[in-house]
PDB file of N, CA and C in Angstrom:
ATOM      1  N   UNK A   1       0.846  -1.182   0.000  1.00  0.00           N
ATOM      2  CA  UNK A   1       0.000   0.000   0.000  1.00  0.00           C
ATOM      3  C   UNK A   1       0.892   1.246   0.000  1.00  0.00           C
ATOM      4  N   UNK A   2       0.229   2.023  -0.441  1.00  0.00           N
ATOM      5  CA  UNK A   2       1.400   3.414  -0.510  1.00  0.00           C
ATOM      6  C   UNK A   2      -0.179   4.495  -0.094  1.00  0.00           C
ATOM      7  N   UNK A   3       0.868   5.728   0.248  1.00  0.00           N
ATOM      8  CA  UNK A   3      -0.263   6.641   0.671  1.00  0.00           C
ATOM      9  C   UNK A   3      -0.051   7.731   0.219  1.00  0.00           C
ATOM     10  N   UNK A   4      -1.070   8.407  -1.001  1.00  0.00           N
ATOM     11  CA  UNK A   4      -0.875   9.176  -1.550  1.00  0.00           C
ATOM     12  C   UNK A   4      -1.793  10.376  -1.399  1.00  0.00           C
ATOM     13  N   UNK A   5      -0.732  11.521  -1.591  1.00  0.00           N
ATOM     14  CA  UNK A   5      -1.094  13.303  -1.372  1.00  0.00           C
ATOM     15  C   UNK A   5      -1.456  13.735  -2.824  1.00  0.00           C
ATOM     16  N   UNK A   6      -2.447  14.289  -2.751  1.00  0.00           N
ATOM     17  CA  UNK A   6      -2.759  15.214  -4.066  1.00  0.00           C
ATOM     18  C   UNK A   6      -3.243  16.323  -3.276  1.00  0.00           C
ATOM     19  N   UNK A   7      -3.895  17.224  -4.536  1.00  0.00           N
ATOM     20  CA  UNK A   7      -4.472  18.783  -4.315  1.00  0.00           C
ATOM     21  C   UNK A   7      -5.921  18.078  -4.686  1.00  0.00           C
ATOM     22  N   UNK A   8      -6.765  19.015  -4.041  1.00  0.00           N
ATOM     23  CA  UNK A   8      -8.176  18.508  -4.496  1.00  0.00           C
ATOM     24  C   UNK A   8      -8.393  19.906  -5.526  1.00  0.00           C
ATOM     25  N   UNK A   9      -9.091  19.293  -6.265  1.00  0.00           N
ATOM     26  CA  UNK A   9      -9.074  19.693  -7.861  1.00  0.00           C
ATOM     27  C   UNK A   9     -10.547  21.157  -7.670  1.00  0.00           C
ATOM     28  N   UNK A  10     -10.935  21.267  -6.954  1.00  0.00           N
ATOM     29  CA  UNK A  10     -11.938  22.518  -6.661  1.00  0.00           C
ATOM     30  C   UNK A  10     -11.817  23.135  -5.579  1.00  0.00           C
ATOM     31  N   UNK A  11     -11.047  22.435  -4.250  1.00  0.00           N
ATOM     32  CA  UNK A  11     -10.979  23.121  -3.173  1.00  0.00           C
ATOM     33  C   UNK A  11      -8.963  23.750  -2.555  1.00  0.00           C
ATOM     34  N   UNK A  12      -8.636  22.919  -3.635  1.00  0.00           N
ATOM     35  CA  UNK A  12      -6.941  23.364  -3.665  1.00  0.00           C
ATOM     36  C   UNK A  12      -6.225  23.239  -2.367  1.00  0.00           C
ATOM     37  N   UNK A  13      -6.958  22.068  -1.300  1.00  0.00           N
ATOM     38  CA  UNK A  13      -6.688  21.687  -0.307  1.00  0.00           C
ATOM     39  C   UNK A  13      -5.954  20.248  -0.618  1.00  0.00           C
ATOM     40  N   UNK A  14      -5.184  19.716   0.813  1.00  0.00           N
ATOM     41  CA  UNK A  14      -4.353  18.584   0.484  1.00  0.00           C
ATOM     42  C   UNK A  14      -5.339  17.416   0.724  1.00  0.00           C
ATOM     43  N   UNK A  15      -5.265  16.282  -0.122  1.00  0.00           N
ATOM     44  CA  UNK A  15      -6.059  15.353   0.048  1.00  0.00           C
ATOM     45  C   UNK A  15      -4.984  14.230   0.080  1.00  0.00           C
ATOM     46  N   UNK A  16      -5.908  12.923   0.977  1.00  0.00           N
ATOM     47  CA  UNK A  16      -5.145  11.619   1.622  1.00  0.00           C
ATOM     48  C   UNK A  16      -5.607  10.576   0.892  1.00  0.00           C
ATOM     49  N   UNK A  17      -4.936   9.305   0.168  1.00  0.00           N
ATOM     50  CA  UNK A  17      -5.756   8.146  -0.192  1.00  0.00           C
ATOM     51  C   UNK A  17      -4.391   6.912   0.009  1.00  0.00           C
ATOM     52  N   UNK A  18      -5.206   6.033   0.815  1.00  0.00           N
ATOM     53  CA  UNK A  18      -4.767   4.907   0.868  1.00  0.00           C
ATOM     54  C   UNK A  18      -4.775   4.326  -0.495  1.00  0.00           C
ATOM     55  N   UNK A  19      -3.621   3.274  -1.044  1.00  0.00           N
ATOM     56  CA  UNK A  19      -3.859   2.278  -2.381  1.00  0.00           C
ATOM     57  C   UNK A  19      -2.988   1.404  -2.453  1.00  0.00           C
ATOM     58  N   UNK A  20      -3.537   0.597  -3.092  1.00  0.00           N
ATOM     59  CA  UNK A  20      -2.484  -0.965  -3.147  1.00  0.00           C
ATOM     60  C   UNK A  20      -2.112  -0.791  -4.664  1.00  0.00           C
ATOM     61  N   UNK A  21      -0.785  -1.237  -5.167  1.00  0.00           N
ATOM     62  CA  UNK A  21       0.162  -0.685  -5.784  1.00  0.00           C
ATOM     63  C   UNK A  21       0.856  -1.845  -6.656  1.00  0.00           C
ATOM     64  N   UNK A  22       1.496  -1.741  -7.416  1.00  0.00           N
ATOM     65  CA  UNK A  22       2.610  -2.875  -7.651  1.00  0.00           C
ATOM     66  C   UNK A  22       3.952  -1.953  -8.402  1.00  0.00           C
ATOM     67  N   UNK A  23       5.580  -2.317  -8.741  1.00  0.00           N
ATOM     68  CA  UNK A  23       6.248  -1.471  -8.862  1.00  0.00           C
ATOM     69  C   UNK A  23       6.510  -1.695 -10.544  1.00  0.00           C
ATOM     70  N   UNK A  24       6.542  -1.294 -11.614  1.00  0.00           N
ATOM     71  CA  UNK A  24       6.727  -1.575 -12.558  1.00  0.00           C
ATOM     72  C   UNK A  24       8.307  -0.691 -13.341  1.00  0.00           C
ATOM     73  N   UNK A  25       9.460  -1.338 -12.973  1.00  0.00           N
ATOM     74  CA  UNK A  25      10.654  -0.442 -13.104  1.00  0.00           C
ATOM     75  C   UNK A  25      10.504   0.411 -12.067  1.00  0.00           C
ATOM     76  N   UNK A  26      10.880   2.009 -12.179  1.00  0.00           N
ATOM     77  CA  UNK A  26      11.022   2.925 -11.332  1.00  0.00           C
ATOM     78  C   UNK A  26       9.488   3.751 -10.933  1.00  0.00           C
ATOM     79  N   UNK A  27       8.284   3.410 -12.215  1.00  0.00           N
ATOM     80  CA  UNK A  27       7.007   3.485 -12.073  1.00  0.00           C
ATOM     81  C   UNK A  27       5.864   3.557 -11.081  1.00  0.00           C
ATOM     82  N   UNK A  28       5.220   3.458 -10.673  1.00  0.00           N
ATOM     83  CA  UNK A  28       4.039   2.796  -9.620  1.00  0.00           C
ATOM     84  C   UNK A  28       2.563   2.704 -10.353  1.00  0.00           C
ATOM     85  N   UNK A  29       2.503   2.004 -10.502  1.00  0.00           N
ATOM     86  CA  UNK A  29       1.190   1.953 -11.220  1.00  0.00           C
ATOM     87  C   UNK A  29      -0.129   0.768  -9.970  1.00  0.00           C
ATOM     88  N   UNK A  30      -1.115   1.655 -10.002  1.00  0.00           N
ATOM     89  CA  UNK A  30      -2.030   1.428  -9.101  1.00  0.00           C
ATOM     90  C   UNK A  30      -3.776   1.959 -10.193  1.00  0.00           C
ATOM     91  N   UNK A  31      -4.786   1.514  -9.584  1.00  0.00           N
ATOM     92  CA  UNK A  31      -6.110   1.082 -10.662  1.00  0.00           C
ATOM     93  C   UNK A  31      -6.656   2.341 -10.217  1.00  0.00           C
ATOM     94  N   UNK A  32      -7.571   3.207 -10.996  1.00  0.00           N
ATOM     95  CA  UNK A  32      -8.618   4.217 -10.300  1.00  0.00           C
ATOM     96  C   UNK A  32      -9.876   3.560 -10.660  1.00  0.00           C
ATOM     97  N   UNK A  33     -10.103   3.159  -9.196  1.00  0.00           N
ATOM     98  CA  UNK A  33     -11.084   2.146  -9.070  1.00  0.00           C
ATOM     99  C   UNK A  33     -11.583   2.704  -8.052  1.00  0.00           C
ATOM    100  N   UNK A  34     -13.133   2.862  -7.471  1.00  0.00           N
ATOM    101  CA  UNK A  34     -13.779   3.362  -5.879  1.00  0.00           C
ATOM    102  C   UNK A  34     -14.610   2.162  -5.552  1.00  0.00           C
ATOM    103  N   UNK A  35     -13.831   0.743  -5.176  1.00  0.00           N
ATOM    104  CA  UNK A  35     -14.150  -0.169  -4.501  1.00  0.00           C
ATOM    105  C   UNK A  35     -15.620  -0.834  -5.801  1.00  0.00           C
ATOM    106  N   UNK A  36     -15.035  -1.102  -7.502  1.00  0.00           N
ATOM    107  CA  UNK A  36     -15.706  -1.595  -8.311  1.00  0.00           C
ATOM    108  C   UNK A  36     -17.069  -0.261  -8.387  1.00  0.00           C
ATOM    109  N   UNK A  37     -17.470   0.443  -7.706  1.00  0.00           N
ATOM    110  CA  UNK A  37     -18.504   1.444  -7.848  1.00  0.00           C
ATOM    111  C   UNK A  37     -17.944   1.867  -8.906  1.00  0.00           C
ATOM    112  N   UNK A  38     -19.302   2.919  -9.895  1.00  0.00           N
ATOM    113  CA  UNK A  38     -19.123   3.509 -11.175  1.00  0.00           C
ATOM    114  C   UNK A  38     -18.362   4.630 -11.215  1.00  0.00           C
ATOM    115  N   UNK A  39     -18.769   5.422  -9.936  1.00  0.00           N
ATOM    116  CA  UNK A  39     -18.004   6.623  -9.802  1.00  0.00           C
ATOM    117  C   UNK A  39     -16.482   6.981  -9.807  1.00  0.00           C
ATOM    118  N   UNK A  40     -16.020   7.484 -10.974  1.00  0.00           N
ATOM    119  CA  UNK A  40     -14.224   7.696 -10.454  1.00  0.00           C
ATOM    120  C   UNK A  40     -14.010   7.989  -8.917  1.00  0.00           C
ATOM    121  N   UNK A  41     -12.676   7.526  -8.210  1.00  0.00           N
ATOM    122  CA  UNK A  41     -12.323   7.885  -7.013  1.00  0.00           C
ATOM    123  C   UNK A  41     -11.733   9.616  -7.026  1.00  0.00           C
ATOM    124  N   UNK A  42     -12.181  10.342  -6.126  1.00  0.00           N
ATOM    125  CA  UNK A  42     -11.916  11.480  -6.146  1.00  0.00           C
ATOM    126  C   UNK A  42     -10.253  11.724  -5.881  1.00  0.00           C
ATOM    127  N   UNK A  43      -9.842  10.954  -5.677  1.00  0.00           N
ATOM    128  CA  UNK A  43      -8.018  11.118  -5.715  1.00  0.00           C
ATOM    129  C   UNK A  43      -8.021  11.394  -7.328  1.00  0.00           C
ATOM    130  N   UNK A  44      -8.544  10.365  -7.993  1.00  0.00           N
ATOM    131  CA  UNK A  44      -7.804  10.037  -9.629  1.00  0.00           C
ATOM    132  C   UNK A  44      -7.991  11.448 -10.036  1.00  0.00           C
ATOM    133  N   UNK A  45      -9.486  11.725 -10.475  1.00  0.00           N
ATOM    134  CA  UNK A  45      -9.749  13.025 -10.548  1.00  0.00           C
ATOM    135  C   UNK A  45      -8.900  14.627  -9.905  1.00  0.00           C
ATOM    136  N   UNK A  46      -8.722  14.088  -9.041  1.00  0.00           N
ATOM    137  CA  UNK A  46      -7.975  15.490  -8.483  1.00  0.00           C
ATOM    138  C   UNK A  46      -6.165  15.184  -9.260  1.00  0.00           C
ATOM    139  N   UNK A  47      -6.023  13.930  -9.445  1.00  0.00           N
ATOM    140  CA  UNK A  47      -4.910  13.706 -10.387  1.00  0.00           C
ATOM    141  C   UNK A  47      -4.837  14.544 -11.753  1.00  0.00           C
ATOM    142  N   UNK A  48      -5.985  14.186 -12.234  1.00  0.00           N
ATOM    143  CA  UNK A  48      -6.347  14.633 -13.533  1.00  0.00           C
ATOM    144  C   UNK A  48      -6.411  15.814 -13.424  1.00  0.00           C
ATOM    145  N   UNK A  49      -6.830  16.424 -12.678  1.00  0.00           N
ATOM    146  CA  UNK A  49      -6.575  18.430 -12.397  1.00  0.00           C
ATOM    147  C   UNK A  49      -5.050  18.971 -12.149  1.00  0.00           C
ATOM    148  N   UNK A  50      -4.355  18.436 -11.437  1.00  0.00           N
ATOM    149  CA  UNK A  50      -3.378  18.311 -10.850  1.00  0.00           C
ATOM    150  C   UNK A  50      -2.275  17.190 -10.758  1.00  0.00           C
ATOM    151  N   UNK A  51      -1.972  16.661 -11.421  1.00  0.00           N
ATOM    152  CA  UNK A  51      -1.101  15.441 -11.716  1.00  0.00           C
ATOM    153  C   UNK A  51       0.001  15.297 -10.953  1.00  0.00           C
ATOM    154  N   UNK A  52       1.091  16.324 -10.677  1.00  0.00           N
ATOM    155  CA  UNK A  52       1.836  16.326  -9.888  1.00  0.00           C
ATOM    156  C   UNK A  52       1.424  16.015  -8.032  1.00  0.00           C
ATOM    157  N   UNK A  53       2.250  14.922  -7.564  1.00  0.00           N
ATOM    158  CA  UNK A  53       1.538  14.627  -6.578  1.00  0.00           C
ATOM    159  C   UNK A  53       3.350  14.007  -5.715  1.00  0.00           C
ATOM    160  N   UNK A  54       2.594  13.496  -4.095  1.00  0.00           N
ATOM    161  CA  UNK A  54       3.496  12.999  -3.537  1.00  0.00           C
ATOM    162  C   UNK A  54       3.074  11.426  -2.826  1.00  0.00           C
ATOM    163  N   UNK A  55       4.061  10.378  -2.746  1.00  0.00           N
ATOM    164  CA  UNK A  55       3.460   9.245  -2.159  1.00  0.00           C
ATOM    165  C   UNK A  55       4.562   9.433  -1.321  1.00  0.00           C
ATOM    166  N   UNK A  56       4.053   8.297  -0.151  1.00  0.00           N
ATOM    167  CA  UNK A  56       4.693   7.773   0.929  1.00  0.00           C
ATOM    168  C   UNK A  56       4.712   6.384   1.220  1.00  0.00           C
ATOM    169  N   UNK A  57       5.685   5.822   0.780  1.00  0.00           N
ATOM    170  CA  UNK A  57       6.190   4.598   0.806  1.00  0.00           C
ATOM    171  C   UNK A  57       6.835   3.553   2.227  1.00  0.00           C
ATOM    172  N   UNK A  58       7.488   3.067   2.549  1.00  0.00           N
ATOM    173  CA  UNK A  58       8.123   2.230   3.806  1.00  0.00           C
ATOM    174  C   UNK A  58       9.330   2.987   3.556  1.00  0.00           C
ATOM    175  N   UNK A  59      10.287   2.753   2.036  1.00  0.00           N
ATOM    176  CA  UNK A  59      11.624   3.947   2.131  1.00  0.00           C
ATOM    177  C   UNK A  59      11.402   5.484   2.162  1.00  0.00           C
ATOM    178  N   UNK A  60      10.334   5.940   2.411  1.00  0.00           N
ATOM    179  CA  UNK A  60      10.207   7.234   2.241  1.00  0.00           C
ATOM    180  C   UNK A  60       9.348   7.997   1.407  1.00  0.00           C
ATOM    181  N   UNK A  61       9.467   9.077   1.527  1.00  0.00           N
ATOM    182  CA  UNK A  61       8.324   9.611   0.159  1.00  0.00           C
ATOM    183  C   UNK A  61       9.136  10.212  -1.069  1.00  0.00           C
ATOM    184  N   UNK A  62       8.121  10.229  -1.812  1.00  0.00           N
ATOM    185  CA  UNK A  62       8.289  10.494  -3.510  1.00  0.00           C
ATOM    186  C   UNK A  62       7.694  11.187  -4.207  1.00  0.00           C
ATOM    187  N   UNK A  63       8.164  12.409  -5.232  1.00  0.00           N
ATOM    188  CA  UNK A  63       7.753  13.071  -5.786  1.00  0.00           C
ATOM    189  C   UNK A  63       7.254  12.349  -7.421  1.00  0.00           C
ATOM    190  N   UNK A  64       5.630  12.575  -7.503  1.00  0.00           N
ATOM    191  CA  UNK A  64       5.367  11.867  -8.865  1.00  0.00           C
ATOM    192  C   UNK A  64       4.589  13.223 -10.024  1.00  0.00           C
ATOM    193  N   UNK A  65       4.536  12.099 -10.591  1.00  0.00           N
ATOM    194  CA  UNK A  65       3.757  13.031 -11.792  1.00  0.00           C
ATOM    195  C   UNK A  65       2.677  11.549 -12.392  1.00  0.00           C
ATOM    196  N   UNK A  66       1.496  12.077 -12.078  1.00  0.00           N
ATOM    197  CA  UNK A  66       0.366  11.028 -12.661  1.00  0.00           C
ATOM    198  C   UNK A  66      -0.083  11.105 -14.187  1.00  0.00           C
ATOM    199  N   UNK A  67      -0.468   9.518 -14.535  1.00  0.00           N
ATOM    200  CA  UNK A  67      -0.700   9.790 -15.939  1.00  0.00           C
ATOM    201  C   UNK A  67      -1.505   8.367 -16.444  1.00  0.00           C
ATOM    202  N   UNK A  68      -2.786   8.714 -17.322  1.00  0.00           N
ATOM    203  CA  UNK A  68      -3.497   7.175 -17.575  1.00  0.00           C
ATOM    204  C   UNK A  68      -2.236   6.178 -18.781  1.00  0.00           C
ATOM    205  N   UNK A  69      -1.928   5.196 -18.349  1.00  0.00           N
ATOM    206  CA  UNK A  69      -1.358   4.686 -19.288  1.00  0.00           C
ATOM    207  C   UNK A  69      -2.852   4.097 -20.240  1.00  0.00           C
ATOM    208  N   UNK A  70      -1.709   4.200 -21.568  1.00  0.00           N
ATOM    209  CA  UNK A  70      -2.783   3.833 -22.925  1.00  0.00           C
ATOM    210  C   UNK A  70      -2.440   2.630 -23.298  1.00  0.00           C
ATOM    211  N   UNK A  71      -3.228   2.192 -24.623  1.00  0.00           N
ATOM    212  CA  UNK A  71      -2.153   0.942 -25.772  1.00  0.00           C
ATOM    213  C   UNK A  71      -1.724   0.206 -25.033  1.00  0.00           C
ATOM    214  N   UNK A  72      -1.224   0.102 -25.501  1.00  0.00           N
ATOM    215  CA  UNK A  72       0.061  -1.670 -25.550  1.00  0.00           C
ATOM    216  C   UNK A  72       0.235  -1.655 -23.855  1.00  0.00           C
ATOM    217  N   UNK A  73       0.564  -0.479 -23.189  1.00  0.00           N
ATOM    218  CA  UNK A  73       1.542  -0.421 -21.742  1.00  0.00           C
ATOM    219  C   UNK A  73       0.006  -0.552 -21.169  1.00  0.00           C
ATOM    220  N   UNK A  74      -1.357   0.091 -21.141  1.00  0.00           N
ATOM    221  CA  UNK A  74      -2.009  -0.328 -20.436  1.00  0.00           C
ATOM    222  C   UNK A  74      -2.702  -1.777 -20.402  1.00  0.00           C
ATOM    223  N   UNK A  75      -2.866  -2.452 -21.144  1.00  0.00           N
ATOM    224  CA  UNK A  75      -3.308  -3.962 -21.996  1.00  0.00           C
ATOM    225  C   UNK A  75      -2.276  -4.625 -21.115  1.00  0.00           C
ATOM    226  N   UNK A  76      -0.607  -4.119 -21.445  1.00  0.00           N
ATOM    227  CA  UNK A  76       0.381  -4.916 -20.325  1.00  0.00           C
ATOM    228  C   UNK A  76      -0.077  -5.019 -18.861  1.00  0.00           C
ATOM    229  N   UNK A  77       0.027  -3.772 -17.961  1.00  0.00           N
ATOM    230  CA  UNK A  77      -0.129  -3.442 -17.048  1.00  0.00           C
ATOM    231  C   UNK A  77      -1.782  -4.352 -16.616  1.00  0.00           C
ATOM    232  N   UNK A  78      -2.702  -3.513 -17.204  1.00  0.00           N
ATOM    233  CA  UNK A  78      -3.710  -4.957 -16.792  1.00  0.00           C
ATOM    234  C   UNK A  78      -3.346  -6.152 -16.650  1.00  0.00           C
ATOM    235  N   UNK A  79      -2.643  -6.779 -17.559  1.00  0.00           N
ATOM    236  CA  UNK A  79      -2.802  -7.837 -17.611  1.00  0.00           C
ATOM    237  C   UNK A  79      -2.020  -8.169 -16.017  1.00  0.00           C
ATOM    238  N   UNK A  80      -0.819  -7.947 -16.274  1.00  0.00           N
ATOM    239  CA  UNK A  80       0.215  -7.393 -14.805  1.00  0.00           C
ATOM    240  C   UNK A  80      -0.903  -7.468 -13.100  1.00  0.00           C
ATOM    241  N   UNK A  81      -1.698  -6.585 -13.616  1.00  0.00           N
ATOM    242  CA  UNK A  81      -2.634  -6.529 -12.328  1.00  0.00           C
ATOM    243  C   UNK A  81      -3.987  -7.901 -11.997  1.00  0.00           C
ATOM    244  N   UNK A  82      -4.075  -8.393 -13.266  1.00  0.00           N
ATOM    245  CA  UNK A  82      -5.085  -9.353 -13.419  1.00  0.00           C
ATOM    246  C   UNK A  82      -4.264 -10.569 -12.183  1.00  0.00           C
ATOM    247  N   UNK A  83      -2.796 -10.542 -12.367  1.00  0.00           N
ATOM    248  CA  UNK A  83      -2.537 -11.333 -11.639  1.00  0.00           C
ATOM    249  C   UNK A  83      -2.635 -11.240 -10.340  1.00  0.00           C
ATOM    250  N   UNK A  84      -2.711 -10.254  -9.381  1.00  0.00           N
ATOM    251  CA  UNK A  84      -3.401 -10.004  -8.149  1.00  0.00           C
ATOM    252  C   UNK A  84      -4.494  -9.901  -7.465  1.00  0.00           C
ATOM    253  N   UNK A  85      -5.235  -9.761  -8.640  1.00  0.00           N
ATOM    254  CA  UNK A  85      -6.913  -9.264  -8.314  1.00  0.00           C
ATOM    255  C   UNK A  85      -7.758 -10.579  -9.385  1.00  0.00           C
ATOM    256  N   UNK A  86      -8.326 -11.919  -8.385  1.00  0.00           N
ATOM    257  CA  UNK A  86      -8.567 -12.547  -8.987  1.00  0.00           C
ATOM    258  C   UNK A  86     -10.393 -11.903  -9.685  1.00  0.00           C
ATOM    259  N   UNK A  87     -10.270 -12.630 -11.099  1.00  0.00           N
ATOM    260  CA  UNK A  87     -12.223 -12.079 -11.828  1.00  0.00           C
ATOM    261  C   UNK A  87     -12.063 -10.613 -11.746  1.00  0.00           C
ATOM    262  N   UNK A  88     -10.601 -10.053 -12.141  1.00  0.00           N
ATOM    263  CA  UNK A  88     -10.393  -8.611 -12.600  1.00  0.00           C
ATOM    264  C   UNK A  88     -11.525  -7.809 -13.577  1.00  0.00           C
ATOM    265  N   UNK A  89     -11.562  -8.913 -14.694  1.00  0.00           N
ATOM    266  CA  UNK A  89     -12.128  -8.331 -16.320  1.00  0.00           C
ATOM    267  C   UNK A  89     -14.031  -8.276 -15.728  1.00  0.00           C
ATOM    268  N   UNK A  90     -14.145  -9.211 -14.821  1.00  0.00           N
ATOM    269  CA  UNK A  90     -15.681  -9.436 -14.614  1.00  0.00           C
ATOM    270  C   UNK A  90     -15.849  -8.023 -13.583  1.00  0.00           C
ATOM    271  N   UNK A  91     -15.181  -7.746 -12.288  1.00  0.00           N
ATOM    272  CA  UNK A  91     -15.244  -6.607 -11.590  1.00  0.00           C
ATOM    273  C   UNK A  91     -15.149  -5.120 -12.666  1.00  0.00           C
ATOM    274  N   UNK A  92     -14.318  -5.227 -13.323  1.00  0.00           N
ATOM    275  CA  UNK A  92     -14.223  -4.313 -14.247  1.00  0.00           C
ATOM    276  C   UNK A  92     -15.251  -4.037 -15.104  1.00  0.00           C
ATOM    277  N   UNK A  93     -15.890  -5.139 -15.600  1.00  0.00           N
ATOM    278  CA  UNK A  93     -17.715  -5.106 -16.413  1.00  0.00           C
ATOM    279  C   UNK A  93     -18.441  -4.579 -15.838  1.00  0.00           C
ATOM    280  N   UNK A  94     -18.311  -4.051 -14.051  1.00  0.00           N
ATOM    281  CA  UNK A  94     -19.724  -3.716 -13.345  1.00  0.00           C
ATOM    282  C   UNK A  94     -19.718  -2.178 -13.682  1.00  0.00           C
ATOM    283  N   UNK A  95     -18.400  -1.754 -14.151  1.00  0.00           N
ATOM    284  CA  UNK A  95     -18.707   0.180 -14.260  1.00  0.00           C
ATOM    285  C   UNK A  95     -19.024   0.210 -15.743  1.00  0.00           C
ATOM    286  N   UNK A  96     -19.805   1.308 -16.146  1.00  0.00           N
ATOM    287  CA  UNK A  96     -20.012   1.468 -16.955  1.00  0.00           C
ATOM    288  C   UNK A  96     -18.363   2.245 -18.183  1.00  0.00           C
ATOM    289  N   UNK A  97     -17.876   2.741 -17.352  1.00  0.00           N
ATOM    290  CA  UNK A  97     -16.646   3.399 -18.343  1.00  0.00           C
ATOM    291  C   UNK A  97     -15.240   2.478 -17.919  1.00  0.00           C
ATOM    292  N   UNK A  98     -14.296   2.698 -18.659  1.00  0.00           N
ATOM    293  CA  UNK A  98     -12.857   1.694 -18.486  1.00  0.00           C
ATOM    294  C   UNK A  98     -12.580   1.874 -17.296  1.00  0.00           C
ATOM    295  N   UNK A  99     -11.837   1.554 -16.542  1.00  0.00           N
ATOM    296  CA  UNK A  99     -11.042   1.291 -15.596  1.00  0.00           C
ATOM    297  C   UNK A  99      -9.661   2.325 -15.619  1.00  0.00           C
ATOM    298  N   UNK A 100      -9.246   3.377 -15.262  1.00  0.00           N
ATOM    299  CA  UNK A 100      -8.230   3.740 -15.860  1.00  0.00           C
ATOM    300  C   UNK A 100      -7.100   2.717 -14.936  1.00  0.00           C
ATOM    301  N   UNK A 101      -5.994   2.644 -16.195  1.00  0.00           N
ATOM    302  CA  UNK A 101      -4.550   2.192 -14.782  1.00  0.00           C
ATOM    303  C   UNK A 101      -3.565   3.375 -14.981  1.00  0.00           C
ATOM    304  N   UNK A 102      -3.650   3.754 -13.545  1.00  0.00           N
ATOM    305  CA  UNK A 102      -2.804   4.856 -13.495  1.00  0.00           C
ATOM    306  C   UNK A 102      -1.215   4.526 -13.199  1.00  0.00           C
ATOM    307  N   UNK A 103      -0.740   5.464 -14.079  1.00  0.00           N
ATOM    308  CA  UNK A 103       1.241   5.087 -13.636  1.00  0.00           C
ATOM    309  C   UNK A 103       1.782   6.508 -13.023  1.00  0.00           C
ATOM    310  N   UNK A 104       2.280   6.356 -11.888  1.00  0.00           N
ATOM    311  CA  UNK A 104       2.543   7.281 -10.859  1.00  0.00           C
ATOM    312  C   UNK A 104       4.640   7.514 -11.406  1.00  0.00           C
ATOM    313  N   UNK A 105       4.533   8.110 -12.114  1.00  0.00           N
ATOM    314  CA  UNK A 105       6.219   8.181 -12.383  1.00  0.00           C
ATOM    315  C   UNK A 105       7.020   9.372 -11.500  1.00  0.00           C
ATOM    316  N   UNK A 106       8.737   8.850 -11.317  1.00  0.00           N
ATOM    317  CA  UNK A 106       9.378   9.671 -10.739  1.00  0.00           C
ATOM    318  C   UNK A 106       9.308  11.228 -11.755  1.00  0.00           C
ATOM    319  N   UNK A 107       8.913  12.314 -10.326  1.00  0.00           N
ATOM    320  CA  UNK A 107       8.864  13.759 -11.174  1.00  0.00           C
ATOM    321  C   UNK A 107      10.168  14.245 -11.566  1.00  0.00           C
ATOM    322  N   UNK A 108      11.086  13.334 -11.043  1.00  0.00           N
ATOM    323  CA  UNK A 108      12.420  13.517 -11.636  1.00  0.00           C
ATOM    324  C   UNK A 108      12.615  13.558 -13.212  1.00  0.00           C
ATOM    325  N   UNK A 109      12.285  12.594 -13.636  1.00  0.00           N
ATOM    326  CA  UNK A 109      12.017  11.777 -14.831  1.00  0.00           C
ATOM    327  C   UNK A 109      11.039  12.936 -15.269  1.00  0.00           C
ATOM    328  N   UNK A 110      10.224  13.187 -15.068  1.00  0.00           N
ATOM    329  CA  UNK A 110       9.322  13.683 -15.839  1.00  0.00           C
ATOM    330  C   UNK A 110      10.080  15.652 -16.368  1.00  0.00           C
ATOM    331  N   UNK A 111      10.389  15.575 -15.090  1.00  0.00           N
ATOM    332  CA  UNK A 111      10.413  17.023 -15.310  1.00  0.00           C
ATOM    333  C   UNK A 111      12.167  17.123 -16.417  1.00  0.00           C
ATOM    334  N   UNK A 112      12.721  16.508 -16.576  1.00  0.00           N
ATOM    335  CA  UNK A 112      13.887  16.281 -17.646  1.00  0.00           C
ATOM    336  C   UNK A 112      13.465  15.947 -18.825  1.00  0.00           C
ATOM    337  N   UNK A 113      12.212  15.364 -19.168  1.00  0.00           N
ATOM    338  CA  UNK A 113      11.530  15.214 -20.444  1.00  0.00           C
ATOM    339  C   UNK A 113      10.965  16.517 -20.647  1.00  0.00           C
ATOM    340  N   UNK A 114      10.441  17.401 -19.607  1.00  0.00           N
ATOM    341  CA  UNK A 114       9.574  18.507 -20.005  1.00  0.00           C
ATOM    342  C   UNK A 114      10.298  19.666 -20.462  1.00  0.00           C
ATOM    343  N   UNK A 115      11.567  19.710 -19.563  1.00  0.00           N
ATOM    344  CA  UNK A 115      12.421  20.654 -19.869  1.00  0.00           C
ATOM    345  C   UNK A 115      12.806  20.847 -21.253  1.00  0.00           C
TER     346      UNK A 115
END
């Protein structure tokens, strides 16, 4: 589980969310999922306003930058997650829109691509 800080996307206050995780390279990629309900989780969303974010890990915390993986890397990554979460594709049928899988990357990384 990792515990992640965002901005809330209308009130520009700090927001808290517990999530279970897996490490993909230097990555973190974790599901925006609100317990199989239809509704996006208000973390993801405040991602999507605000992408830049911080987790807190067992070694410490980390500066990220959030982002829906697409294609090929999200199809991987599912599949990746199918292996933890048994009747993934059937839980996933109960919302009406995709599932995003989110990849939480070092803002290190990111911010050397942006530059």
């Amino acid at each position: 589980m990792l515990r992640l800080r965002t901005v809330g996307r209308r009130t520009a206050t700090a927001r808290v969310a517990i999530l279970a995780y897996f490490e993909d390279g230097v990555d973190l990629v974790t599901m925006a999922m609100n317990g199989w309900g239809d509704p996006e989780p208000a973390w993801w969303l405040n991602l999507q306003a605000h992408p830049d974010a911080t987790v807190e890990l067992v070694d410490g915390p980390r500066s990220v930058r959030a982002r829906a993986a697409v294609g090929d890397e999200r199809r991987r990554l599912w599949e990746r997650w199918s292996h933890y979460t048994r009747n993934l594709n059937e839980y996933a049928a109960l919302r009406s829109r995709e599932t995003a899988v989110v990849v939480l990357e070092p803002a290190s990384r990111t911010e050397s691509v942006d530059s």
